[in-house]
N, C-alpha and C. Protein backbone atom coordinates (compact mmCIF):
# COMPACT_ATOMS: atom_id res chain seq x y z
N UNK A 1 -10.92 -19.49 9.28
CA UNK A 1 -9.83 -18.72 9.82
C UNK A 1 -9.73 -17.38 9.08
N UNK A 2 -9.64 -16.36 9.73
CA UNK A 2 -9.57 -14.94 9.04
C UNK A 2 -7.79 -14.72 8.71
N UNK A 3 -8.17 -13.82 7.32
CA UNK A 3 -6.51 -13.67 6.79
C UNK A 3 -6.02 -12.60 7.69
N UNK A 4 -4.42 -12.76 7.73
CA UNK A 4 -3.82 -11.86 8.24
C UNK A 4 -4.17 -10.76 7.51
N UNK A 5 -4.24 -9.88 8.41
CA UNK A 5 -4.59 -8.29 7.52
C UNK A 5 -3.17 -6.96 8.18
N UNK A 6 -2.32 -7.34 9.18
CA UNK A 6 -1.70 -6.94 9.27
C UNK A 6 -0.77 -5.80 8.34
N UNK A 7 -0.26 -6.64 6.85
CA UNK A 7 0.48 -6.11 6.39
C UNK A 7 -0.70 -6.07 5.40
N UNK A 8 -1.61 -5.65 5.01
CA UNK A 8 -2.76 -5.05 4.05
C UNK A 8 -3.25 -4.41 4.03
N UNK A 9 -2.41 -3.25 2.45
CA UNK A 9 -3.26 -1.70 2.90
C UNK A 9 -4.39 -1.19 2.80
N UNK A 10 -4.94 -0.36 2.92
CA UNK A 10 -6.36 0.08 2.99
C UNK A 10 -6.76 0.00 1.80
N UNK A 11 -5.67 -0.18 0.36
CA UNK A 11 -6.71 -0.87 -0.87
C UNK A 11 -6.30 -2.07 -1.27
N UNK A 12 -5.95 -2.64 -0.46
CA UNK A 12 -5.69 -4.21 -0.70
C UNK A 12 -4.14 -5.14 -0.71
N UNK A 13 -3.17 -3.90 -1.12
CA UNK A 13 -1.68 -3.97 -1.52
C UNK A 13 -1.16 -4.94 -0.57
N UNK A 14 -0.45 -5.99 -0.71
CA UNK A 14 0.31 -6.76 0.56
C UNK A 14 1.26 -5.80 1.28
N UNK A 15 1.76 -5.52 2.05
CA UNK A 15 2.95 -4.40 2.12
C UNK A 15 4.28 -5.34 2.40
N UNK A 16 3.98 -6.77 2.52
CA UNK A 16 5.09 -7.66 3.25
C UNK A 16 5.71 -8.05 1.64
N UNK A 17 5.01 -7.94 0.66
CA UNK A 17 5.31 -7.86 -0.54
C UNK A 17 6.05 -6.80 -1.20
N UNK A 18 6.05 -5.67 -0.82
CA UNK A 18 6.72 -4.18 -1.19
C UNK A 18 8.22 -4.44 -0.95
N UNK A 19 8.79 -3.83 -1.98
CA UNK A 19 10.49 -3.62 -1.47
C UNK A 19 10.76 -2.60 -0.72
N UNK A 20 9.87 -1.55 -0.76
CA UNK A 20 10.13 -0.28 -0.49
C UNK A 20 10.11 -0.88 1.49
N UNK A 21 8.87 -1.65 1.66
CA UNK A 21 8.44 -1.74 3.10
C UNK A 21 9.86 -2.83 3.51
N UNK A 22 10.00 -3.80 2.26
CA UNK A 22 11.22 -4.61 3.02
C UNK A 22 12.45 -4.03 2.83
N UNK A 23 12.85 -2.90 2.10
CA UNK A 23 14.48 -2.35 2.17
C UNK A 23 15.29 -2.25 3.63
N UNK A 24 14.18 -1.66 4.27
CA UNK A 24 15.29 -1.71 5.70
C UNK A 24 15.92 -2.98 6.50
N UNK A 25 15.36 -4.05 5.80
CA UNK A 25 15.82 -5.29 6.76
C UNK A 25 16.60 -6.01 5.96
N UNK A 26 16.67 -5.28 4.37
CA UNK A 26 17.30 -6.49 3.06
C UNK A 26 18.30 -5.85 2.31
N UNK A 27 19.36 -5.56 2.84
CA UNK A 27 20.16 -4.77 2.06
C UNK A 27 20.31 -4.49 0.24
N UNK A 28 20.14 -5.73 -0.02
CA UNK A 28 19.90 -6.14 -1.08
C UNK A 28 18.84 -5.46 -2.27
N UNK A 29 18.03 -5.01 -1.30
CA UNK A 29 16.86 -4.68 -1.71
C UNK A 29 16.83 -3.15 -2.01
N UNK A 30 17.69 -2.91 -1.08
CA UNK A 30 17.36 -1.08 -0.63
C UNK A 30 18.55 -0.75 -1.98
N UNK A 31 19.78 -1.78 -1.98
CA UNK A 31 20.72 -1.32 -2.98
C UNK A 31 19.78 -1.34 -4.70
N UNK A 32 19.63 -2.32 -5.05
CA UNK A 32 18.39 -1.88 -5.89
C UNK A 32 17.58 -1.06 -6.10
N UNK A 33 16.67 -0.62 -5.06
CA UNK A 33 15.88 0.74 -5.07
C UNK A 33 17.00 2.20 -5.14
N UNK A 34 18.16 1.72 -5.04
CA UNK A 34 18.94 3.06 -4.94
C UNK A 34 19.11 3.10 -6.13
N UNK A 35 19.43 2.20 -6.66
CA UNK A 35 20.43 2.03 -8.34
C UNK A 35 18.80 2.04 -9.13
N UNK A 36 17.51 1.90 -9.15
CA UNK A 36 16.47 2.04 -9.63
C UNK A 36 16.20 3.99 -9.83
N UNK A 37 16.05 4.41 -8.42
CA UNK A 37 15.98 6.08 -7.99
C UNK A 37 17.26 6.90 -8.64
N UNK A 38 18.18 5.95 -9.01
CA UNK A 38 19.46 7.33 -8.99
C UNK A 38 19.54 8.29 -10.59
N UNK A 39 19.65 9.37 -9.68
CA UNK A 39 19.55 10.41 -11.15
C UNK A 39 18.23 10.77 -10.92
N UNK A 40 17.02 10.20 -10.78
CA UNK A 40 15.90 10.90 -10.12
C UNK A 40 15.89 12.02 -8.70
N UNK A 41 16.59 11.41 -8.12
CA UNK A 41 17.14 11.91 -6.68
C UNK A 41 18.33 12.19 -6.73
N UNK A 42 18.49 13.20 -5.37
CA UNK A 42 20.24 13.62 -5.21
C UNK A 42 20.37 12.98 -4.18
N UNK A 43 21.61 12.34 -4.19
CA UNK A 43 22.23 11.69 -3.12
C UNK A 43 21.33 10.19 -2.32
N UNK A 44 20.66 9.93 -3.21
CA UNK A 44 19.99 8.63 -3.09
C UNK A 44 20.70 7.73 -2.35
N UNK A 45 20.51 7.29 -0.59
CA UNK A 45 21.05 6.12 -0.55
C UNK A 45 20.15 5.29 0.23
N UNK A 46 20.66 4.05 0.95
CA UNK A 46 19.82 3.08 1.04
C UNK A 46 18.61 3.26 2.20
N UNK A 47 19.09 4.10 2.94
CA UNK A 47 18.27 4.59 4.26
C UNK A 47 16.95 5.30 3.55
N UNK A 48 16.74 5.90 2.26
CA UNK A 48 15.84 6.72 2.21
C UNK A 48 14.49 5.48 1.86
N UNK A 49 14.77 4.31 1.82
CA UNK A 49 13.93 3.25 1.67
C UNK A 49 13.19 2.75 3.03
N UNK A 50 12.12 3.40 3.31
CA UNK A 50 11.19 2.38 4.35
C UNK A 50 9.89 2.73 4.58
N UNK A 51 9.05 2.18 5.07
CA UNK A 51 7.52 2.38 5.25
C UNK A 51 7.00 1.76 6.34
N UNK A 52 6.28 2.76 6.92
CA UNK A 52 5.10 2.40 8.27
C UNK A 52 4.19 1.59 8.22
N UNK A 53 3.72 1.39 6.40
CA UNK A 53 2.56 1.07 6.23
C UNK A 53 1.82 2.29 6.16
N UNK A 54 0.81 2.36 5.32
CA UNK A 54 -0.13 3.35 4.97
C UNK A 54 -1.43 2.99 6.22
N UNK A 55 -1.54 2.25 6.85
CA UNK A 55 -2.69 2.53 8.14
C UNK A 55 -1.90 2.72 9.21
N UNK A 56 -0.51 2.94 9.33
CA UNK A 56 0.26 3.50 10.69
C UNK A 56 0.11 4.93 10.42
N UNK A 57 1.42 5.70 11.01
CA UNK A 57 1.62 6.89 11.41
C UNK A 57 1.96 7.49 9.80
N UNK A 58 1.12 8.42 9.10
CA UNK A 58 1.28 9.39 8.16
C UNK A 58 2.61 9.55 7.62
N UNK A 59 3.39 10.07 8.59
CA UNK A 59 4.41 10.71 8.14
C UNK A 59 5.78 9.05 7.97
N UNK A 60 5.66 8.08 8.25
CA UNK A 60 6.36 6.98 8.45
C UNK A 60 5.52 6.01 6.91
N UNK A 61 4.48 6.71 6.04
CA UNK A 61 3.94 5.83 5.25
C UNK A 61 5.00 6.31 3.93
N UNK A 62 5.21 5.49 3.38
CA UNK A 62 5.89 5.95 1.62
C UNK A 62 5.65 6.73 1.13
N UNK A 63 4.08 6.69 0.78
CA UNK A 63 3.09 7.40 -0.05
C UNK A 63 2.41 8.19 0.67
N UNK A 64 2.61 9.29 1.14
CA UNK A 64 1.81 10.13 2.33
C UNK A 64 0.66 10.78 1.58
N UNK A 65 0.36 11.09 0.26
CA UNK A 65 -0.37 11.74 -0.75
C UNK A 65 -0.89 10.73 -1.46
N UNK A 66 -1.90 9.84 -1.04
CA UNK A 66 -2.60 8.87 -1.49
C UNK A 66 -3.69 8.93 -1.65
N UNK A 67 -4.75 9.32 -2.59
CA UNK A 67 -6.25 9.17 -2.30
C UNK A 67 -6.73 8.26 -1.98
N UNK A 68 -6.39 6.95 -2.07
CA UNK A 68 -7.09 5.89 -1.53
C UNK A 68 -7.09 6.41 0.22
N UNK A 69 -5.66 5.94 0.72
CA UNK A 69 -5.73 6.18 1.70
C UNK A 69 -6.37 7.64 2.45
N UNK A 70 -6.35 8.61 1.51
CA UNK A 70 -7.40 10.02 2.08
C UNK A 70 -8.63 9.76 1.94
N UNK A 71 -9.39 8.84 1.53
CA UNK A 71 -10.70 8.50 1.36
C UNK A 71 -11.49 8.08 2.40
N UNK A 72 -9.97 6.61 2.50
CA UNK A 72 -10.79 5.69 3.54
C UNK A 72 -10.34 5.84 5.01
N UNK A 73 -9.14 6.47 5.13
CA UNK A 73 -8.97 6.62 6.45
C UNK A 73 -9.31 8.27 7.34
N UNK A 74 -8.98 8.83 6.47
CA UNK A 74 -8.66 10.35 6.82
C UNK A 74 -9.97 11.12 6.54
N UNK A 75 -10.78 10.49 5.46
CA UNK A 75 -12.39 11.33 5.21
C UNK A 75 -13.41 10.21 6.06
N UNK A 76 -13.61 9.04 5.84
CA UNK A 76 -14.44 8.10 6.32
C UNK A 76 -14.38 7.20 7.61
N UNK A 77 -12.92 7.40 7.51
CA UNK A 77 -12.59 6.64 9.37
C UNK A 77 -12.57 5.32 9.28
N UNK A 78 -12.04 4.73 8.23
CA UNK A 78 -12.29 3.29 8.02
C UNK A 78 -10.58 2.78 8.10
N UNK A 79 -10.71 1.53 8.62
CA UNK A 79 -9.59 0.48 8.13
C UNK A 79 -9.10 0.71 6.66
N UNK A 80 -10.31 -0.58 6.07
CA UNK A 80 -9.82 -0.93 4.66
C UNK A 80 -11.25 -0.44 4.02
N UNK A 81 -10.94 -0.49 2.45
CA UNK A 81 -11.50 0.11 1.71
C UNK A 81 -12.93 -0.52 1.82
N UNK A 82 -12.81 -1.81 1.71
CA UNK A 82 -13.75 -3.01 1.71
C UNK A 82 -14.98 -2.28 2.79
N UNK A 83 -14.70 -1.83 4.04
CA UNK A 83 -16.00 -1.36 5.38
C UNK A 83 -16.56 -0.36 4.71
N UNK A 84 -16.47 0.39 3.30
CA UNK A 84 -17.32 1.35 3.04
C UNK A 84 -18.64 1.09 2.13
N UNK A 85 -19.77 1.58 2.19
CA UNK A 85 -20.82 1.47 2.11
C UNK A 85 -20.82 1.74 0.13
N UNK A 86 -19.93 2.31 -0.23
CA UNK A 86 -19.87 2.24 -1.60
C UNK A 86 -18.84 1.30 -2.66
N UNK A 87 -18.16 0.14 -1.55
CA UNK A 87 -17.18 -0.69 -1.95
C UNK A 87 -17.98 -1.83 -2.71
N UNK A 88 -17.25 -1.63 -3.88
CA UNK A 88 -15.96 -1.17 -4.72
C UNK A 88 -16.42 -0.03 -5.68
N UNK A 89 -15.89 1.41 -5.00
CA UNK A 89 -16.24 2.30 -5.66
C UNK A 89 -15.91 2.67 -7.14
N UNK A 90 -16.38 2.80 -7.80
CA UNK A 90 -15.97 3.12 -9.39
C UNK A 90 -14.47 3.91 -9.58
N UNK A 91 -14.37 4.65 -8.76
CA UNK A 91 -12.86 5.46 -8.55
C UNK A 91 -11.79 4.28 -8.26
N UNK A 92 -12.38 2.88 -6.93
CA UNK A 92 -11.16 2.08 -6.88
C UNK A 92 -11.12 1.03 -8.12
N UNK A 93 -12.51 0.59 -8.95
CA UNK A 93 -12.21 -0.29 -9.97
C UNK A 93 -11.56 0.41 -11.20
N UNK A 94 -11.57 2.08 -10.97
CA UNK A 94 -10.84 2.68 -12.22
C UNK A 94 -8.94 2.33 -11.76
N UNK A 95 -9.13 2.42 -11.06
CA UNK A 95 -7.35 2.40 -10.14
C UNK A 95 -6.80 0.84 -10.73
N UNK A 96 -7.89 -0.13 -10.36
CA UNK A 96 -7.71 -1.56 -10.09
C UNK A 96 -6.71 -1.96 -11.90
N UNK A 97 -8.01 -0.85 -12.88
CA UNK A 97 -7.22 -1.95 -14.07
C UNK A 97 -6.01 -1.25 -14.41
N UNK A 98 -5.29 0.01 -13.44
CA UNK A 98 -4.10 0.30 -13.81
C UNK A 98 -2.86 -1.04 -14.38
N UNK A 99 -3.31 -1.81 -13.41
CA UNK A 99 -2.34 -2.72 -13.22
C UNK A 99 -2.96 -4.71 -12.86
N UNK A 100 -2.27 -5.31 -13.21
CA UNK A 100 -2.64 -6.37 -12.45
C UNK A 100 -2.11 -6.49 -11.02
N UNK A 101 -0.94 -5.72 -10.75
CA UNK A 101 -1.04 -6.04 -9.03
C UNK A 101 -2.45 -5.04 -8.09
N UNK A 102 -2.61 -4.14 -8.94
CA UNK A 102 -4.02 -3.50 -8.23
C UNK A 102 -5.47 -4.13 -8.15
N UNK A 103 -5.02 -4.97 -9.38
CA UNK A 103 -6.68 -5.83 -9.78
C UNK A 103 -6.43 -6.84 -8.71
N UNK A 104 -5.41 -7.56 -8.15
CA UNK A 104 -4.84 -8.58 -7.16
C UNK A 104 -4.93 -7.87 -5.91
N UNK A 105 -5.37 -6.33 -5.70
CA UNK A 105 -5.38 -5.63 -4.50
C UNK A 105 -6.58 -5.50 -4.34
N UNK A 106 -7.68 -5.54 -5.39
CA UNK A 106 -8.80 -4.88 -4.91
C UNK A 106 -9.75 -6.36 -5.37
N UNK A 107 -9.01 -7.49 -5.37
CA UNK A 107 -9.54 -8.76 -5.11
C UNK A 107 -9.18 -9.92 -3.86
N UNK A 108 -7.93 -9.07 -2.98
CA UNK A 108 -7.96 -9.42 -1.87
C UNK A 108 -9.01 -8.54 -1.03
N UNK A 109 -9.12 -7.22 -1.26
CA UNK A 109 -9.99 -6.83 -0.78
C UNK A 109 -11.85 -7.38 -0.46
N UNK A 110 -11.98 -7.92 -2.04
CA UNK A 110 -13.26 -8.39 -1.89
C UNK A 110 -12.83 -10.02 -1.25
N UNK A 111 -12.02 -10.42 -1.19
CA UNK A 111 -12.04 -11.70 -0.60
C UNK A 111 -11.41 -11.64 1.16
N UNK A 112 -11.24 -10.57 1.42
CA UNK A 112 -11.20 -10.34 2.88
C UNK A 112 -12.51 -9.66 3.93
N UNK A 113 -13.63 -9.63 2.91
CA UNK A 113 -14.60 -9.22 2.84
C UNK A 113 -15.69 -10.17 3.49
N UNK A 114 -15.37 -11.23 2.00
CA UNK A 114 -16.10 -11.79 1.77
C UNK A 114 -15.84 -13.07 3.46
N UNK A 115 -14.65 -13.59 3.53
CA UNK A 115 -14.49 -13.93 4.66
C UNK A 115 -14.31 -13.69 6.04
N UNK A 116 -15.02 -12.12 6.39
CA UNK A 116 -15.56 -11.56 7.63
C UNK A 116 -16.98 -11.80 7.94
C-alpha cells in the first residue's frame, strides 16, 4: 500500500503535523502561535496562522522563500525531492542534520521512495 503523500512536503515535512498548517481549525493552537510571535510582530493575531502547503498555491504556502521548495518545484518541476536524479542531494543531507525533525523528513522521503 503506498503512503499518503497528501500532506508531505516536497522535503519530507508532514504538514498534518505543523501547527502553523493546523491553526486555522484549532483555536488552541493559533492562540499559542500568537503568544509564541508576539513582540516579533505587530498586532499578531490568530488569523495570521495558516498554510496551503508548500506544493499548493505559492502565495497560500507559510514559507514562500524556501530553497528546497525553489529547487524541486519551481527549477526542476518535481513533486518531492525524492524524483530527482541527485536525491539526496548534499545541500538536503546538510539541511537534514539541522534538526531531528528534518533527519525524520528526509527519511520519510527515502522511505516513500523506497516504496514506489
Amino acid at each position: 500500500m503506498k503512503k499518503e503523500t497528501n500532506l508531505i512536503s516536497v522535503c519530507g515535512l508532514n504538514c498534518g503535523e505543523c501547527e502553523i498548517y493546523n491553526a486555522p481549525k484549532n483555536v488552541e493552537i493559533a492562540e499559542k502561535l500568537v503568544t509564541h510571535f508576539y513582540g516579533m510582530w505587530d498586532n499578531v493575531k490568530t488569523s495570521d496562522f495558516h498554510c496551503g502547503t508548500c506544493r499548493g498555491d505559492r502565495s497560500e504556502c507559510w514559507t514562500e522563500e524556501c530553497w528546497i521548495r525553489e529547487c524541486c518545484i519551481e527549477n526542476k518541476k518535481l513533486d518531492f525531492c525524492f524524483e530527482c536524479n541527485e536525491f539526496p542531494c548534499n545541500k538536503l543531507i546538510e539541511w537534514s542534520k539541522e534538526s531531528e525533525k528534518y533527519a525524520n523528513a528526509l527519511q520519510t522521503l527515502k522511505n516513500i521512495k523506497k516504496n514506489r
